[in-house]
C-alpha atoms as a PDB file:
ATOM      1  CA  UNK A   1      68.448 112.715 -61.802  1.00  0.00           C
ATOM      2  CA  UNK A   2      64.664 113.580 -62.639  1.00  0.00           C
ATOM      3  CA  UNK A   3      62.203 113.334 -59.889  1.00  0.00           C
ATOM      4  CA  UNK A   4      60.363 110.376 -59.016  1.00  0.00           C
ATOM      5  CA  UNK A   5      57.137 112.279 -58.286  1.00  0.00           C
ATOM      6  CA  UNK A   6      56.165 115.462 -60.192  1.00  0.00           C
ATOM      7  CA  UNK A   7      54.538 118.010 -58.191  1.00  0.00           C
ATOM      8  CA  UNK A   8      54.513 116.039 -54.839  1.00  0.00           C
ATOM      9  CA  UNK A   9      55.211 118.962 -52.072  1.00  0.00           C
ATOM     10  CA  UNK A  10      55.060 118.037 -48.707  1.00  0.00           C
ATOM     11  CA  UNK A  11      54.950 121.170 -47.320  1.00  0.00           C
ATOM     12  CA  UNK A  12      51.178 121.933 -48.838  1.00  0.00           C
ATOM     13  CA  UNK A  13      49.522 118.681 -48.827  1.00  0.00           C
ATOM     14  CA  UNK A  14      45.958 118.041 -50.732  1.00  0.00           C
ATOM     15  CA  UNK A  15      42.955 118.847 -49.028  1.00  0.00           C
ATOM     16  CA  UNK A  16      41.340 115.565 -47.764  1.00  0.00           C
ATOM     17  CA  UNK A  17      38.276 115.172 -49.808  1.00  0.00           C
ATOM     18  CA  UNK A  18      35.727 112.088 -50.415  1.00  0.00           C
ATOM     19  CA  UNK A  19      36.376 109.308 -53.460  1.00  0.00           C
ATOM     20  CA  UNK A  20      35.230 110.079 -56.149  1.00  0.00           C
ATOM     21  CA  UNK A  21      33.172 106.845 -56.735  1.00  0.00           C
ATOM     22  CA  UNK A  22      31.659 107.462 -53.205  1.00  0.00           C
ATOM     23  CA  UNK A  23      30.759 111.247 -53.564  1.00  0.00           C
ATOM     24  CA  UNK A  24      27.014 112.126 -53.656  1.00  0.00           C
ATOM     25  CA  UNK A  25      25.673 113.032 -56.931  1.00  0.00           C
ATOM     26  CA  UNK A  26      22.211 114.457 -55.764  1.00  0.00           C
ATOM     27  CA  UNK A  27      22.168 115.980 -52.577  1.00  0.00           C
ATOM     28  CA  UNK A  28      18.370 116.016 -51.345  1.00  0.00           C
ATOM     29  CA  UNK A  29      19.276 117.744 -47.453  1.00  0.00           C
ATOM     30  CA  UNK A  30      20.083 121.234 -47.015  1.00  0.00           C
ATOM     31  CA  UNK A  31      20.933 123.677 -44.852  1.00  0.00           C
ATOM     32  CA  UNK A  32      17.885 124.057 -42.281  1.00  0.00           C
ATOM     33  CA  UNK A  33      16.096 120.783 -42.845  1.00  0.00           C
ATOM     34  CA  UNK A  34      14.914 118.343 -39.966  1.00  0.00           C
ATOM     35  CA  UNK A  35      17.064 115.768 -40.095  1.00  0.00           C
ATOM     36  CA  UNK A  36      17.093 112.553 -37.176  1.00  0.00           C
ATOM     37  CA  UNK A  37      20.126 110.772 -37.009  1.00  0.00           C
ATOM     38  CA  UNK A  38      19.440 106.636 -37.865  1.00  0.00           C
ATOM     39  CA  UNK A  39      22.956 105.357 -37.074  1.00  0.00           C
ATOM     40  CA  UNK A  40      26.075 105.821 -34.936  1.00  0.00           C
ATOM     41  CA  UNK A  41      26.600 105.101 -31.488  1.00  0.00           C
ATOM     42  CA  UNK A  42      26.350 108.480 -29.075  1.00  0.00           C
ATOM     43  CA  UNK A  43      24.335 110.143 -31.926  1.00  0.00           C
ATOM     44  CA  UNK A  44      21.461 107.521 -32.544  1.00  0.00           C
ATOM     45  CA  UNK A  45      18.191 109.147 -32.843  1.00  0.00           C
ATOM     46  CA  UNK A  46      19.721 112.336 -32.345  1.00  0.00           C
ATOM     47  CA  UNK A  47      16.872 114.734 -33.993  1.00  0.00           C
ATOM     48  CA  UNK A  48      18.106 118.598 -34.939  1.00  0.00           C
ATOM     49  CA  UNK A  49      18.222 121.093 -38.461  1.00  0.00           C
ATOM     50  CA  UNK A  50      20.991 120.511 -40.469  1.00  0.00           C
ATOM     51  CA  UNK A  51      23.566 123.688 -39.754  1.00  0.00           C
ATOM     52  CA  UNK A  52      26.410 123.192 -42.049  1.00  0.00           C
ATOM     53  CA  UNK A  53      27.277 120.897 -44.654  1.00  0.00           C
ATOM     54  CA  UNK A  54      30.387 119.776 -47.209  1.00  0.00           C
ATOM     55  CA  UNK A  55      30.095 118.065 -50.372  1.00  0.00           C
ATOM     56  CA  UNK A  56      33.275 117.365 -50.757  1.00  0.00           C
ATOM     57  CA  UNK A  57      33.392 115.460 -48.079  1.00  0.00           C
ATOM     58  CA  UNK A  58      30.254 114.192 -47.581  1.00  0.00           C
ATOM     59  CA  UNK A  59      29.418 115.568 -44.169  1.00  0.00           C
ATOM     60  CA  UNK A  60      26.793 117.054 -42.164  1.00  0.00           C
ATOM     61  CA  UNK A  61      26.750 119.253 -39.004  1.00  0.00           C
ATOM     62  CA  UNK A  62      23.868 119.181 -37.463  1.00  0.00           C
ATOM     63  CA  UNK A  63      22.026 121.686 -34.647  1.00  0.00           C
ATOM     64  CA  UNK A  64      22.510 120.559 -30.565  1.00  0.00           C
ATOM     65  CA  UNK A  65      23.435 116.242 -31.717  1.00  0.00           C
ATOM     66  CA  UNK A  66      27.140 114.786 -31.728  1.00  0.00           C
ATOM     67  CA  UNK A  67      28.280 117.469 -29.117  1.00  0.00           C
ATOM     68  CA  UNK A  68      31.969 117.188 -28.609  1.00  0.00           C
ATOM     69  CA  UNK A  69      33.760 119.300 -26.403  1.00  0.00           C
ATOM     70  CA  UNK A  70      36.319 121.469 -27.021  1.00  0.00           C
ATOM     71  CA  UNK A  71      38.355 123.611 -24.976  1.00  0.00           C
ATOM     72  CA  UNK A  72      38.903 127.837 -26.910  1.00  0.00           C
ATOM     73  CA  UNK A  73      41.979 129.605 -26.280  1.00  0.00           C
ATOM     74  CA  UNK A  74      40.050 132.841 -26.242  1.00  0.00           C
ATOM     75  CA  UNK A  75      36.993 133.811 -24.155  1.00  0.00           C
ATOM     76  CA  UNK A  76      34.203 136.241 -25.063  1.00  0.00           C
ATOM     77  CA  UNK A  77      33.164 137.341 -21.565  1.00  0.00           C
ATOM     78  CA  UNK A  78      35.386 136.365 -18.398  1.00  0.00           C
ATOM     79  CA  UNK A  79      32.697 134.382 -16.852  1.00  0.00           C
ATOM     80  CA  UNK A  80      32.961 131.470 -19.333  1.00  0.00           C
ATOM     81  CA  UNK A  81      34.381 128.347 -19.584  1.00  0.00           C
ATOM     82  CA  UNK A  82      37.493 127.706 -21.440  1.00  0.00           C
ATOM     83  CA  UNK A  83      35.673 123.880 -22.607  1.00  0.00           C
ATOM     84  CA  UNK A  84      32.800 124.396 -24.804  1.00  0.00           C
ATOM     85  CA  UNK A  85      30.623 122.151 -26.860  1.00  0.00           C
ATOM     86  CA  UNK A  86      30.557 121.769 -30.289  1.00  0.00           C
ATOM     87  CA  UNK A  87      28.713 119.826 -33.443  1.00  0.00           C
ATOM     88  CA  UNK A  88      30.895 117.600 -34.924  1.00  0.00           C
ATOM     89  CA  UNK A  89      30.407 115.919 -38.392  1.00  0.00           C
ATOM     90  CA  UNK A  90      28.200 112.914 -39.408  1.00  0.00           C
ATOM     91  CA  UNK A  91      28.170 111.478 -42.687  1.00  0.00           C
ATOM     92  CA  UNK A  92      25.755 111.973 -45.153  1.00  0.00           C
ATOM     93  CA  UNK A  93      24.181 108.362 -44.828  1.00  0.00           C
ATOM     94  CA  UNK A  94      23.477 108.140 -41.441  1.00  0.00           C
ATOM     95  CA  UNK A  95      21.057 111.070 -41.618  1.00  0.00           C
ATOM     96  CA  UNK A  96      17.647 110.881 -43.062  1.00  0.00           C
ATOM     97  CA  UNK A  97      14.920 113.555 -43.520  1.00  0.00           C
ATOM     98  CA  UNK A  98      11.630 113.633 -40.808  1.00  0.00           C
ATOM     99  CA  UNK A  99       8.348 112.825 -42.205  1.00  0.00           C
ATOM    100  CA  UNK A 100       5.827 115.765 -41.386  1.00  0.00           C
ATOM    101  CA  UNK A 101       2.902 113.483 -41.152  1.00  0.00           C
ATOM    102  CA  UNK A 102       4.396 110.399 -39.282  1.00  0.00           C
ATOM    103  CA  UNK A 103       7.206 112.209 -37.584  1.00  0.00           C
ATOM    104  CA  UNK A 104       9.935 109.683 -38.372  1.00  0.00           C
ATOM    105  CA  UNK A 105      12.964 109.024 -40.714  1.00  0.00           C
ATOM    106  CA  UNK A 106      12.052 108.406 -44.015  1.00  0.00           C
ATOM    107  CA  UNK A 107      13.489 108.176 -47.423  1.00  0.00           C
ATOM    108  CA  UNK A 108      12.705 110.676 -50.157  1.00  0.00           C
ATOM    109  CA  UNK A 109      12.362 110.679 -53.833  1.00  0.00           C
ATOM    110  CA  UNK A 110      12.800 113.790 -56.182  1.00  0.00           C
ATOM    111  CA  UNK A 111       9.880 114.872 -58.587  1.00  0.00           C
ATOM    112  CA  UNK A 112       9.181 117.465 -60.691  1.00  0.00           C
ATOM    113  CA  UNK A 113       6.046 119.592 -59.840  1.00  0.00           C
ATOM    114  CA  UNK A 114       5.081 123.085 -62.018  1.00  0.00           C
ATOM    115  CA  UNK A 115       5.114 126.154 -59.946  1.00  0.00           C
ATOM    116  CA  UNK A 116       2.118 128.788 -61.131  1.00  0.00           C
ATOM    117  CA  UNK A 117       3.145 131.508 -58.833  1.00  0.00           C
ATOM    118  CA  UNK A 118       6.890 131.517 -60.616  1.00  0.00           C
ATOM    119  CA  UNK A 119       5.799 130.017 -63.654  1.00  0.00           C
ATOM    120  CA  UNK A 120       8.596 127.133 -63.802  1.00  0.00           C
ATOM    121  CA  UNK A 121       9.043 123.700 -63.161  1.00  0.00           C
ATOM    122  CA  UNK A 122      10.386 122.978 -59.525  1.00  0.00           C
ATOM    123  CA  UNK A 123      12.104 119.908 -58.240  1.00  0.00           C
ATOM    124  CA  UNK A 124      10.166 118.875 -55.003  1.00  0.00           C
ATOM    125  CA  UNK A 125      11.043 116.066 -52.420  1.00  0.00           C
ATOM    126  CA  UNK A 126       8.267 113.536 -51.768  1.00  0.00           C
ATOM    127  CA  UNK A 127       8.254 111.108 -48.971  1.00  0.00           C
ATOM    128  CA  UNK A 128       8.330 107.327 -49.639  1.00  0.00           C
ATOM    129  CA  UNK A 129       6.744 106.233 -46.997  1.00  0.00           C
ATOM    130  CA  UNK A 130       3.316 108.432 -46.671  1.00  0.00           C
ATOM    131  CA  UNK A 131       3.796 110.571 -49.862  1.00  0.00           C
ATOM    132  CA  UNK A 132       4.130 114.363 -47.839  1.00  0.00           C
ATOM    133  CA  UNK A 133       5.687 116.869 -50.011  1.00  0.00           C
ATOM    134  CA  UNK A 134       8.694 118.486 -48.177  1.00  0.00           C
ATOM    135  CA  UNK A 135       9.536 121.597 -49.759  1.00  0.00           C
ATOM    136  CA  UNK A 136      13.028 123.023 -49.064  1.00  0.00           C
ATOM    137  CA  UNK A 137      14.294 125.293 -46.780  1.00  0.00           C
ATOM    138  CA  UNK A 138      14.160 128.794 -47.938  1.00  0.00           C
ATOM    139  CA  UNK A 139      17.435 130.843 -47.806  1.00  0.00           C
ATOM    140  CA  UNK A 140      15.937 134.507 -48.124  1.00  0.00           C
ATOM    141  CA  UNK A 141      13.722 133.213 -44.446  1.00  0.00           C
ATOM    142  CA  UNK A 142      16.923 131.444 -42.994  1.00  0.00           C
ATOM    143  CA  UNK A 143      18.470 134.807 -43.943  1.00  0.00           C
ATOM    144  CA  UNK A 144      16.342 137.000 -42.005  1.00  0.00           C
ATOM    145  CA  UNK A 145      16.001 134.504 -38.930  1.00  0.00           C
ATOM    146  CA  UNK A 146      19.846 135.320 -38.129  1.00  0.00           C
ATOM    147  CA  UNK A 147      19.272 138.800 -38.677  1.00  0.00           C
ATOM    148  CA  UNK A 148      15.963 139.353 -37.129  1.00  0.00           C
ATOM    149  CA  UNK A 149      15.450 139.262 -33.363  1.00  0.00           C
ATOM    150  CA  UNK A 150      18.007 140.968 -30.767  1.00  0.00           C
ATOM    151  CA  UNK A 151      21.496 138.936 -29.650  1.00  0.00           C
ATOM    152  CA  UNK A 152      22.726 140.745 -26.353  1.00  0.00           C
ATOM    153  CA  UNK A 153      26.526 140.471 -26.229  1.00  0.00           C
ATOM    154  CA  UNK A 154      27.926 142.112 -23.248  1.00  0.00           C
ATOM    155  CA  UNK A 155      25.156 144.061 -21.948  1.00  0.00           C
ATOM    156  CA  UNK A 156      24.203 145.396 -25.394  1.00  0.00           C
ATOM    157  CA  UNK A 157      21.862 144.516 -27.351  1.00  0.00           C
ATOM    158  CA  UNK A 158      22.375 144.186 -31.303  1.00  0.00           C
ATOM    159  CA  UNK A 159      19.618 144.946 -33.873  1.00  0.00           C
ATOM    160  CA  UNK A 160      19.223 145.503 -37.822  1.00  0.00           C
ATOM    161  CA  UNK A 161      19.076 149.402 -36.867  1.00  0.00           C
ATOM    162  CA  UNK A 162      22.400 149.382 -35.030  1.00  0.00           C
ATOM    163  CA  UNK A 163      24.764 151.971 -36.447  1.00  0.00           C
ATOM    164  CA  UNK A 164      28.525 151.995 -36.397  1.00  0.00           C
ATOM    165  CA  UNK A 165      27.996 155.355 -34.320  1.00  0.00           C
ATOM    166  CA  UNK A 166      26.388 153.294 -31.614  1.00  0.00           C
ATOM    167  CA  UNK A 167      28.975 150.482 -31.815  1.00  0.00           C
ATOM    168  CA  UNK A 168      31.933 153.178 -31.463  1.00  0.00           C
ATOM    169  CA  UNK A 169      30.382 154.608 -28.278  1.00  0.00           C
ATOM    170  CA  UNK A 170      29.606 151.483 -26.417  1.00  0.00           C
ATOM    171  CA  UNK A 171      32.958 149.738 -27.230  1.00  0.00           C
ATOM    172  CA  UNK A 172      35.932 151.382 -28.350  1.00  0.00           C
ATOM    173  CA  UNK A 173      37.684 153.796 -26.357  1.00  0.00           C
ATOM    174  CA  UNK A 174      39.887 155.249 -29.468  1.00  0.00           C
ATOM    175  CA  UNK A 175      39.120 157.858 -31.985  1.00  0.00           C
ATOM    176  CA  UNK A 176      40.978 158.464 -35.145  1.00  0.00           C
ATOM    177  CA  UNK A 177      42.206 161.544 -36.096  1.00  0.00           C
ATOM    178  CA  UNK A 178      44.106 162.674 -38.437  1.00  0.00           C
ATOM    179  CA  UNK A 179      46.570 164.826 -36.677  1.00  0.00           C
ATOM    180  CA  UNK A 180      47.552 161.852 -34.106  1.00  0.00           C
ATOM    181  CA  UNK A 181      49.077 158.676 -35.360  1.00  0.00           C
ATOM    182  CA  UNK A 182      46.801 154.989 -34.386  1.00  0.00           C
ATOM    183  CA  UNK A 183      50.351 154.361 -32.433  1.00  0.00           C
ATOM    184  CA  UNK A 184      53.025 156.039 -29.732  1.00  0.00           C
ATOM    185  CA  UNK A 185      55.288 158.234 -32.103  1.00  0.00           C
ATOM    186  CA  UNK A 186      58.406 156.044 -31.370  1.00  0.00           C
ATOM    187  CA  UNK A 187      57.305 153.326 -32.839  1.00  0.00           C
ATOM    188  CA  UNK A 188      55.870 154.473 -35.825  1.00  0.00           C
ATOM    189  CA  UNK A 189      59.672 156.426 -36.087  1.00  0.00           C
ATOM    190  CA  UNK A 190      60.947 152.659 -35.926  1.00  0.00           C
ATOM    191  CA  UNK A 191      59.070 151.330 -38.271  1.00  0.00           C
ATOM    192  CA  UNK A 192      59.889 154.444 -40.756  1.00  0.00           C
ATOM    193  CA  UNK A 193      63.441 153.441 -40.128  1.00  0.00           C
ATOM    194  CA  UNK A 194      63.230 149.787 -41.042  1.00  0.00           C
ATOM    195  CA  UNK A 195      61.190 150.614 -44.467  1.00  0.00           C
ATOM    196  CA  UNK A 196      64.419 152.973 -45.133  1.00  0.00           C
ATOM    197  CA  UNK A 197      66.560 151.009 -44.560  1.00  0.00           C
ATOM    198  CA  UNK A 198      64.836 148.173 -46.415  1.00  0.00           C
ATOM    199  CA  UNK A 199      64.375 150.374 -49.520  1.00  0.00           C
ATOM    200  CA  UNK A 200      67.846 151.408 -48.893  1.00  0.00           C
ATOM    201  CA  UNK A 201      69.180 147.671 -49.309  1.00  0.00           C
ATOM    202  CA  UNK A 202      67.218 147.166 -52.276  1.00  0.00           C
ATOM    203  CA  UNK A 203      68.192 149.953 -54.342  1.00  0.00           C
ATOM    204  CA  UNK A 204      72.110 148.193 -53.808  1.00  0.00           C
END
């Protein structure tokens, strides 16, 4: 008897993704633009820069609004909290862009504007409501924000001129060598027997 569904496996299910009638052609937000929320009910006027986003779903995370929390099964220092807060998603439509001149949602149209410094056409974002150009977020910039200044994890502090030397001496307490095995000599005997043994079984 021939299957009623081809391909249907329930152990790996599709990934959840948006219709494709309803899926965003042009996307005019990106990553690092100031976004104000303009529906939803704990998130309403919720202001922030956009931190994530998925097109395939048609979701945005955005910076410090929708907090949710959530409790980690691992902790990076002993003194903190199991529950944490975290951004959770909000859909594409209930975000809109800040004007830079009148500081409010607004609605944005796409134009084409010639670049002399690159020599190229650009597509810019214009504001409907007072005209403001909004350029986009640069990624190089965003880049070097998350690089640049110092992030002090445990005492140390973490710069673009850390070296793995200075890593090694601050946090781990083993060495490799070559003479000495990463592990106690009986177990790395065990595990020589069981890949004998294995090999063993397959040659039969």
């Amino acid at each position: 008897m021939k299957a009623k569904y081809k391909g249907f496996n329930m152990m790996k299910p599709k990934p959840r993704t948006a219709h494709p009638n309803s899926k965003i052609g042009t996307w005019k937000l990106f990553v690092g633009d100031l976004v104000e929320v303009i529906d939803g009910r704990s998130s309403l006027g919720g202001r922030g820069k956009i931190k994530n986003i998925d097109k395939n779903k048609n979701l945005i995370w955005v910076e410090g609004v929708k907090l949710l929390s959530k409790k980690f099964t691992y902790k990076v220092n002993e003194d903190e909290s199991s529950v944490q807060l975290k951004e959770m998603p909000i859909h594409y439509s209930n975000v809109q862009l800040v004007d830079p001149v009148t500081d409010k949602p607004t609605k944005v149209k796409l134009s084409w504007e010639y670049n002399n410094d690159k020599r190229r056409l650009e597509e810019v974002r214009i504001a409907k409501v007072s005209g403001a150009r909004i350029a986009k977020p640069d990624r190089q910039k965003l880049a070097a924000q998350e690089n640049d200044g110092l992030r002090n994890i445990d005492g140390f502090e973490w710069a673009p001129n850390v070296t793995s030397e200075m890593v090694s001496e601050k946090f781990c307490s083993w060495k490799p060598e070559l003479r000495t095995p990463p592990f106690p000599n009986s177990f790395m005997n065990e595990l020589e027997r069981w890949r004998r043994k294995n090999k063993e079984s397959q040659a039969l």
